[in-house]
PDB file of N, CA and C in Angstrom:
ATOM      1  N   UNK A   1       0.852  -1.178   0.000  1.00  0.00           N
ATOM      2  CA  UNK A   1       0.000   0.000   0.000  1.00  0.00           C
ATOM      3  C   UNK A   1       0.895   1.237   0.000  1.00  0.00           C
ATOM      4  N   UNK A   2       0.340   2.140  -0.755  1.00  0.00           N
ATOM      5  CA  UNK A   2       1.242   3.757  -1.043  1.00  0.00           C
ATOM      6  C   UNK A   2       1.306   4.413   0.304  1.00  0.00           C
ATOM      7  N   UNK A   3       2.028   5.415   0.359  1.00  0.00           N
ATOM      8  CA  UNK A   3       1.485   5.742   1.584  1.00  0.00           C
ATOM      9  C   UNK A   3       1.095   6.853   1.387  1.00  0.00           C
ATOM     10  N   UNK A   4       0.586   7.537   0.246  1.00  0.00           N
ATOM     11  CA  UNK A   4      -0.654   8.063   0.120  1.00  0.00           C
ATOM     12  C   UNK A   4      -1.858   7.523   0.252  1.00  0.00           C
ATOM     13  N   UNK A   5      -2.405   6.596   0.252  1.00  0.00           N
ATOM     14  CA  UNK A   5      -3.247   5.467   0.056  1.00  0.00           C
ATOM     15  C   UNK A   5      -3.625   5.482   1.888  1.00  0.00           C
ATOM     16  N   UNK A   6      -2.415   5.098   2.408  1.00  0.00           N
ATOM     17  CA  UNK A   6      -2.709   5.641   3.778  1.00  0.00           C
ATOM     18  C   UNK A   6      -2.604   6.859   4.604  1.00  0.00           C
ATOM     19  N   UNK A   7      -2.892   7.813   4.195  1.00  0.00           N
ATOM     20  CA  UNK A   7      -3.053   8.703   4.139  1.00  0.00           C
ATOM     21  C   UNK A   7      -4.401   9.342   3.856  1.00  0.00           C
ATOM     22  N   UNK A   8      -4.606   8.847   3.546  1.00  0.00           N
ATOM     23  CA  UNK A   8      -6.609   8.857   3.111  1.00  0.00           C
ATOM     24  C   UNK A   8      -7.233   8.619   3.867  1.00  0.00           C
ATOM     25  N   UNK A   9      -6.993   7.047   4.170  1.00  0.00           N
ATOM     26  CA  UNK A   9      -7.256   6.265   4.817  1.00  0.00           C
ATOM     27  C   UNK A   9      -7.451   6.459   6.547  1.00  0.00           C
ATOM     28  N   UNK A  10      -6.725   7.294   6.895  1.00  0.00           N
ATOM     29  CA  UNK A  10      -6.809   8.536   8.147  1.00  0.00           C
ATOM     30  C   UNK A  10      -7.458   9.309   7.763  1.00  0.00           C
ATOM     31  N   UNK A  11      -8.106  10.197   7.003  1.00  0.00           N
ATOM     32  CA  UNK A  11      -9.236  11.390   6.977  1.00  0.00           C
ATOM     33  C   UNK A  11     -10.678  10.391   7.400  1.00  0.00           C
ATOM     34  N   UNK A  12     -10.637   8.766   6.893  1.00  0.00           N
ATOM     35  CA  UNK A  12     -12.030   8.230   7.183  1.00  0.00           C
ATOM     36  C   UNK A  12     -12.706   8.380   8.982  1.00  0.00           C
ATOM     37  N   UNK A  13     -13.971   8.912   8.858  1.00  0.00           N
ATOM     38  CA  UNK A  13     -14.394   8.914  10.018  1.00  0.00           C
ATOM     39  C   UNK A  13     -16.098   8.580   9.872  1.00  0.00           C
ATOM     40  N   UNK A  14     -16.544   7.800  10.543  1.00  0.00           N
ATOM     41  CA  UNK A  14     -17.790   7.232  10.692  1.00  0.00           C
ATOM     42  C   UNK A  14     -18.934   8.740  10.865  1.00  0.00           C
ATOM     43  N   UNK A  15     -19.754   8.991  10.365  1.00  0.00           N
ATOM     44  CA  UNK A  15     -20.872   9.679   9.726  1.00  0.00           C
ATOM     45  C   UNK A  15     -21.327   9.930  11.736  1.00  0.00           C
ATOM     46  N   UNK A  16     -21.362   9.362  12.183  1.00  0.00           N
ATOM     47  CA  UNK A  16     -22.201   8.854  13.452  1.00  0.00           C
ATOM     48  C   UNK A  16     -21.079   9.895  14.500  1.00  0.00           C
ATOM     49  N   UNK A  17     -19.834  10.269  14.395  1.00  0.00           N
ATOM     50  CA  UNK A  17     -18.820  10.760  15.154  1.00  0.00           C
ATOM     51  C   UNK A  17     -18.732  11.996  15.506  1.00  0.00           C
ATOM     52  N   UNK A  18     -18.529  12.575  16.505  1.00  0.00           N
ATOM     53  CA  UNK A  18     -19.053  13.833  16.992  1.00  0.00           C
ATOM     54  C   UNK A  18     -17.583  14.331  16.406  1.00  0.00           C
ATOM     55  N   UNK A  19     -17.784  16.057  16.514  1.00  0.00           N
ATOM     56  CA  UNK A  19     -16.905  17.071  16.461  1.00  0.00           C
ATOM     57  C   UNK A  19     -15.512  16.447  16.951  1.00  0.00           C
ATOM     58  N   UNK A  20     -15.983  16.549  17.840  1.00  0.00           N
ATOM     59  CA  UNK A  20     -14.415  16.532  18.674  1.00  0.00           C
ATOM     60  C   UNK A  20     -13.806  15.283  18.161  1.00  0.00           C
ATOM     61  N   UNK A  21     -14.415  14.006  17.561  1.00  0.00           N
ATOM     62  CA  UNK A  21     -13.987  12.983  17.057  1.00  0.00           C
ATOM     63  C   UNK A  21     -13.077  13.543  15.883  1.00  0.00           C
ATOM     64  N   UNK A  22     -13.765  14.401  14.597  1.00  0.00           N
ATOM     65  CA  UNK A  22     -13.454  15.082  13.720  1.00  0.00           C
ATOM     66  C   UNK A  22     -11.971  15.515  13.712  1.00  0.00           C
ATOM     67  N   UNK A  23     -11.964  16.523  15.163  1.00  0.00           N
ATOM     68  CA  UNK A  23     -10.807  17.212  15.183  1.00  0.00           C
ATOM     69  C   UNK A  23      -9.782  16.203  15.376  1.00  0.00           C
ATOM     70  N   UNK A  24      -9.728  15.285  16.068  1.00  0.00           N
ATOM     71  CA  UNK A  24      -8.462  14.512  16.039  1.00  0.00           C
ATOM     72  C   UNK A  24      -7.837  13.787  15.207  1.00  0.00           C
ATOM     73  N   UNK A  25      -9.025  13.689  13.602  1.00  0.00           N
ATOM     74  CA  UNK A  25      -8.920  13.038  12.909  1.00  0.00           C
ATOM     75  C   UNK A  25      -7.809  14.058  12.288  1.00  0.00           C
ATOM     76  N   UNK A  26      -8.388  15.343  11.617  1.00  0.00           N
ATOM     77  CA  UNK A  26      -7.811  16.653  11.152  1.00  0.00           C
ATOM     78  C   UNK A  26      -6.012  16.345  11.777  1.00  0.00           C
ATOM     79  N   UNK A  27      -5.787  16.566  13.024  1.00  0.00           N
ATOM     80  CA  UNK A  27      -4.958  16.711  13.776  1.00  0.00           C
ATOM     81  C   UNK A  27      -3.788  15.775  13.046  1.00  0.00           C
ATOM     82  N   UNK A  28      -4.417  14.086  13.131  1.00  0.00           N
ATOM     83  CA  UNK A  28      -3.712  13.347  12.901  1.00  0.00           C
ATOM     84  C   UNK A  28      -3.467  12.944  11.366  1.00  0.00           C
ATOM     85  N   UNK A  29      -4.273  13.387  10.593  1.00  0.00           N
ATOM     86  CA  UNK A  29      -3.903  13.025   9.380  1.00  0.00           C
ATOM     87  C   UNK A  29      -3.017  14.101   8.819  1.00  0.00           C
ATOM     88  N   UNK A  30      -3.286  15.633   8.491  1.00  0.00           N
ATOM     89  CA  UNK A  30      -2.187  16.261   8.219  1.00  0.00           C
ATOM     90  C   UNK A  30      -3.305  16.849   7.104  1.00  0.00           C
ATOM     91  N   UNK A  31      -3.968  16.235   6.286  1.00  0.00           N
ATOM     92  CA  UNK A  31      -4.372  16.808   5.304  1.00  0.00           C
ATOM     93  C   UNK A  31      -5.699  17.346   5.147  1.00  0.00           C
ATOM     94  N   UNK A  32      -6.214  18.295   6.466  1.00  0.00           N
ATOM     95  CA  UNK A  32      -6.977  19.197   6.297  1.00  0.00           C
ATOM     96  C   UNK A  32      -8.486  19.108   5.660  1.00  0.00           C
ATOM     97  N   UNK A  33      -8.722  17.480   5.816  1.00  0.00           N
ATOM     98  CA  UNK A  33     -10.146  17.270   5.744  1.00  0.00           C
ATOM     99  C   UNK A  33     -10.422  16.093   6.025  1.00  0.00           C
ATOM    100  N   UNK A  34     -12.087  15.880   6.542  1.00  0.00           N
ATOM    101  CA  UNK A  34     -12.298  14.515   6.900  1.00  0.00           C
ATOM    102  C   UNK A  34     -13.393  14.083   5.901  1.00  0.00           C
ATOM    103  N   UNK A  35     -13.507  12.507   5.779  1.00  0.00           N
ATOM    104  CA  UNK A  35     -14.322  12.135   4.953  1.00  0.00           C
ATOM    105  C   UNK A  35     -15.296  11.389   6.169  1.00  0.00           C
ATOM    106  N   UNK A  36     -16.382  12.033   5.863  1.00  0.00           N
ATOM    107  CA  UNK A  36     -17.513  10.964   6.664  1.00  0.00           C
ATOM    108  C   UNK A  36     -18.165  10.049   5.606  1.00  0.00           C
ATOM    109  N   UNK A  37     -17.763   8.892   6.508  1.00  0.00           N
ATOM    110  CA  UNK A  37     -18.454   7.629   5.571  1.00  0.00           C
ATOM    111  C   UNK A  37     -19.355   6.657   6.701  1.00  0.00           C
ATOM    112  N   UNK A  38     -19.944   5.511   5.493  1.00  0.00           N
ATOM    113  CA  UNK A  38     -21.070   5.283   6.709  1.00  0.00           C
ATOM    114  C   UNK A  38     -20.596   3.307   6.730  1.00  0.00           C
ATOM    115  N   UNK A  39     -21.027   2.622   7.097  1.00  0.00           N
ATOM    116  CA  UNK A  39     -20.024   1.510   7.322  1.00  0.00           C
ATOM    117  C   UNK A  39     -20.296   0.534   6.353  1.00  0.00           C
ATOM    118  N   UNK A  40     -20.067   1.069   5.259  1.00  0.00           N
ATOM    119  CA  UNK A  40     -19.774  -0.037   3.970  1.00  0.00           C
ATOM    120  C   UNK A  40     -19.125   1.309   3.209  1.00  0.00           C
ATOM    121  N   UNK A  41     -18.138   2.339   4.277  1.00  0.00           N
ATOM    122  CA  UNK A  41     -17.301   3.449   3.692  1.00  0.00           C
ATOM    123  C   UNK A  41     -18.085   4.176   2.225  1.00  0.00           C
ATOM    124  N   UNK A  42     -19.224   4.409   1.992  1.00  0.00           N
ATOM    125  CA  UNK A  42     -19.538   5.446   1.003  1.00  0.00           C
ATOM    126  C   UNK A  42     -19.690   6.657   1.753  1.00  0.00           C
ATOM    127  N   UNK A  43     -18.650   7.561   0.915  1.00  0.00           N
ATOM    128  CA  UNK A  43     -19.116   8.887   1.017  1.00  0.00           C
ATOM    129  C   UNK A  43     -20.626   9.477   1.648  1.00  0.00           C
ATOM    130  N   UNK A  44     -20.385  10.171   2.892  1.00  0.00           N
ATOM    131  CA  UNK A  44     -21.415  10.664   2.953  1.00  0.00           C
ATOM    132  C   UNK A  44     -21.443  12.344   2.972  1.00  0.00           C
ATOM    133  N   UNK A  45     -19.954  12.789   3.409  1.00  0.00           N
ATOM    134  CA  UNK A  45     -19.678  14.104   3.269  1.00  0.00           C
ATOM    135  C   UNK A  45     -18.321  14.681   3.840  1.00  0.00           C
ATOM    136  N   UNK A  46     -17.824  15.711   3.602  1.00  0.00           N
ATOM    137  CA  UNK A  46     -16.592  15.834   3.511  1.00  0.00           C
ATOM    138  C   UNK A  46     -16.729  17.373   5.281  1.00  0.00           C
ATOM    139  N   UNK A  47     -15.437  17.243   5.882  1.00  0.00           N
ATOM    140  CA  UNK A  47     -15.881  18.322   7.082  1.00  0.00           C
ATOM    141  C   UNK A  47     -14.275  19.011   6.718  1.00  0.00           C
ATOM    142  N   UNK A  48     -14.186  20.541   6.902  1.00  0.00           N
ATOM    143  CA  UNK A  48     -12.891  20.584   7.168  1.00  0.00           C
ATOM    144  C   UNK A  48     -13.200  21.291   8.225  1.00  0.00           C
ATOM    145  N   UNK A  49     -11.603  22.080   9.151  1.00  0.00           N
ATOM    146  CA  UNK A  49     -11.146  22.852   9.898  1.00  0.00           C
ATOM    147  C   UNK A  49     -12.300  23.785   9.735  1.00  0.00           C
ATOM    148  N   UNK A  50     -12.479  24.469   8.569  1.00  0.00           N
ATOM    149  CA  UNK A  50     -13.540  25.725   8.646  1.00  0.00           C
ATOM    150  C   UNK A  50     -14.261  25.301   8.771  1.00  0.00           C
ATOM    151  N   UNK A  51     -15.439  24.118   8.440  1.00  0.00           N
ATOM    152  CA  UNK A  51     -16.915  23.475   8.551  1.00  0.00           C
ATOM    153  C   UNK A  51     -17.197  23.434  10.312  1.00  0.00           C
ATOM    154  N   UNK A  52     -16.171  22.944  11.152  1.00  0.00           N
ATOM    155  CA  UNK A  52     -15.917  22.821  12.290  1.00  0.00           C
ATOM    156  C   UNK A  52     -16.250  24.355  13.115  1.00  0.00           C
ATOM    157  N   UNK A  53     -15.142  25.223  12.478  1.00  0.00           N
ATOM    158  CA  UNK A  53     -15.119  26.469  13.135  1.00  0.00           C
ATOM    159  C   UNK A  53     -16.478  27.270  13.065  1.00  0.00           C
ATOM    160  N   UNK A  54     -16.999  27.106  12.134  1.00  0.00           N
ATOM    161  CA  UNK A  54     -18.071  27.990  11.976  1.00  0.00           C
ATOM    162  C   UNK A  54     -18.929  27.576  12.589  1.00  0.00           C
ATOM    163  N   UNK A  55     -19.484  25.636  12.857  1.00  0.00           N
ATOM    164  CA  UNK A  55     -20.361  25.028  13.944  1.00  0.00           C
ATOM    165  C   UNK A  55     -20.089  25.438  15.082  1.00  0.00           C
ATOM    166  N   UNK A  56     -19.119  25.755  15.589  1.00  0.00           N
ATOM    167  CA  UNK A  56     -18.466  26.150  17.452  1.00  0.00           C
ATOM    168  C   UNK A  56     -19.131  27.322  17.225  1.00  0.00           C
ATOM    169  N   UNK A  57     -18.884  28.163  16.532  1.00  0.00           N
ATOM    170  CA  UNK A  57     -19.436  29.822  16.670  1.00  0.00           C
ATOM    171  C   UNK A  57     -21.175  30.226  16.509  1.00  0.00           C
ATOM    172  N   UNK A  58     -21.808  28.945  15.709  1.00  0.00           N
ATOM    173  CA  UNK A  58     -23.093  29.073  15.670  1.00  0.00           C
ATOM    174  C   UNK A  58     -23.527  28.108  16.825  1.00  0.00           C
ATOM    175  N   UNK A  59     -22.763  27.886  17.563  1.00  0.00           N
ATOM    176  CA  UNK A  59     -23.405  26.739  18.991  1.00  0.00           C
ATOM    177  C   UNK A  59     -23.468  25.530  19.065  1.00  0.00           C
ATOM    178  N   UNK A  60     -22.705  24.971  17.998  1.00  0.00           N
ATOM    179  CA  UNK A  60     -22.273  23.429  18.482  1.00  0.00           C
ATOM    180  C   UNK A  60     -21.413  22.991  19.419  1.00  0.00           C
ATOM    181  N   UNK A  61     -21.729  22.070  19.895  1.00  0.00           N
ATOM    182  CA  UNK A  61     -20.936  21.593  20.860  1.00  0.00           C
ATOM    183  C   UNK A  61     -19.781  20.544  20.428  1.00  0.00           C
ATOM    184  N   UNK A  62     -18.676  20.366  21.023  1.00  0.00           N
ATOM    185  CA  UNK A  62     -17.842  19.187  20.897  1.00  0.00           C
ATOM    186  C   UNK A  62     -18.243  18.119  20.904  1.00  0.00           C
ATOM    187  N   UNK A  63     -19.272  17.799  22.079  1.00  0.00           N
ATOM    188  CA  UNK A  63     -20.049  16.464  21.677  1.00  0.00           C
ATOM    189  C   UNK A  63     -21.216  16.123  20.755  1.00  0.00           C
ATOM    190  N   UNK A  64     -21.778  16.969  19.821  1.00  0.00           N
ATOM    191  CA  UNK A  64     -22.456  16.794  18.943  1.00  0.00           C
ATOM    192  C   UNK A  64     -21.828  16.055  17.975  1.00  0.00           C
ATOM    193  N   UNK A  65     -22.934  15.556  16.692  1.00  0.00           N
ATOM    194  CA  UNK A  65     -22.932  14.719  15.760  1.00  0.00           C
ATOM    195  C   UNK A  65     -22.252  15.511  14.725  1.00  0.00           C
ATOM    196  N   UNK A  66     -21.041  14.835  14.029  1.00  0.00           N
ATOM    197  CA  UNK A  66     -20.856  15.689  12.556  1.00  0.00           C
ATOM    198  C   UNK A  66     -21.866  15.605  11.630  1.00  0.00           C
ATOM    199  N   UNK A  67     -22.882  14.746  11.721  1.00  0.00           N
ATOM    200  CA  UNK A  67     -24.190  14.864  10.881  1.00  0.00           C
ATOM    201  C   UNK A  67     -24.605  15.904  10.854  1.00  0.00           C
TER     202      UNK A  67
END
């Protein structure tokens, strides 16, 4: 496997995963976006750093749903 390939493979985060799940994903992958997928991994939507920031400022919480 490339290790771009894994590298991807770290942005995946389950559809069902709160914020704060999100951010650690961000943190640890490096590349500034997460893919929410649902568990047979299809696309369900993409979150970045800004999608995040702007939920905290309109009143989301850390433990809310990235849904």
């Amino acid at each position: 496997m490339s290790m771009s390939n894994e590298l991807w493979r770290q942005t995946l985060l389950h559809g069902d995963a709160t914020i704060n799940d999100a951010i650690g994903v961000l943190n640890v992958s490096g590349l500034r976006i997460v893919l929410a997928v649902d568990e047979n991994k299809k696309l369900l939507g993409t979150i970045s750093d800004g999608d995040i920031r702007r939920g905290l400022l309109k009143g989301l919480q850390l433990e809310n749903s990235v849904a």
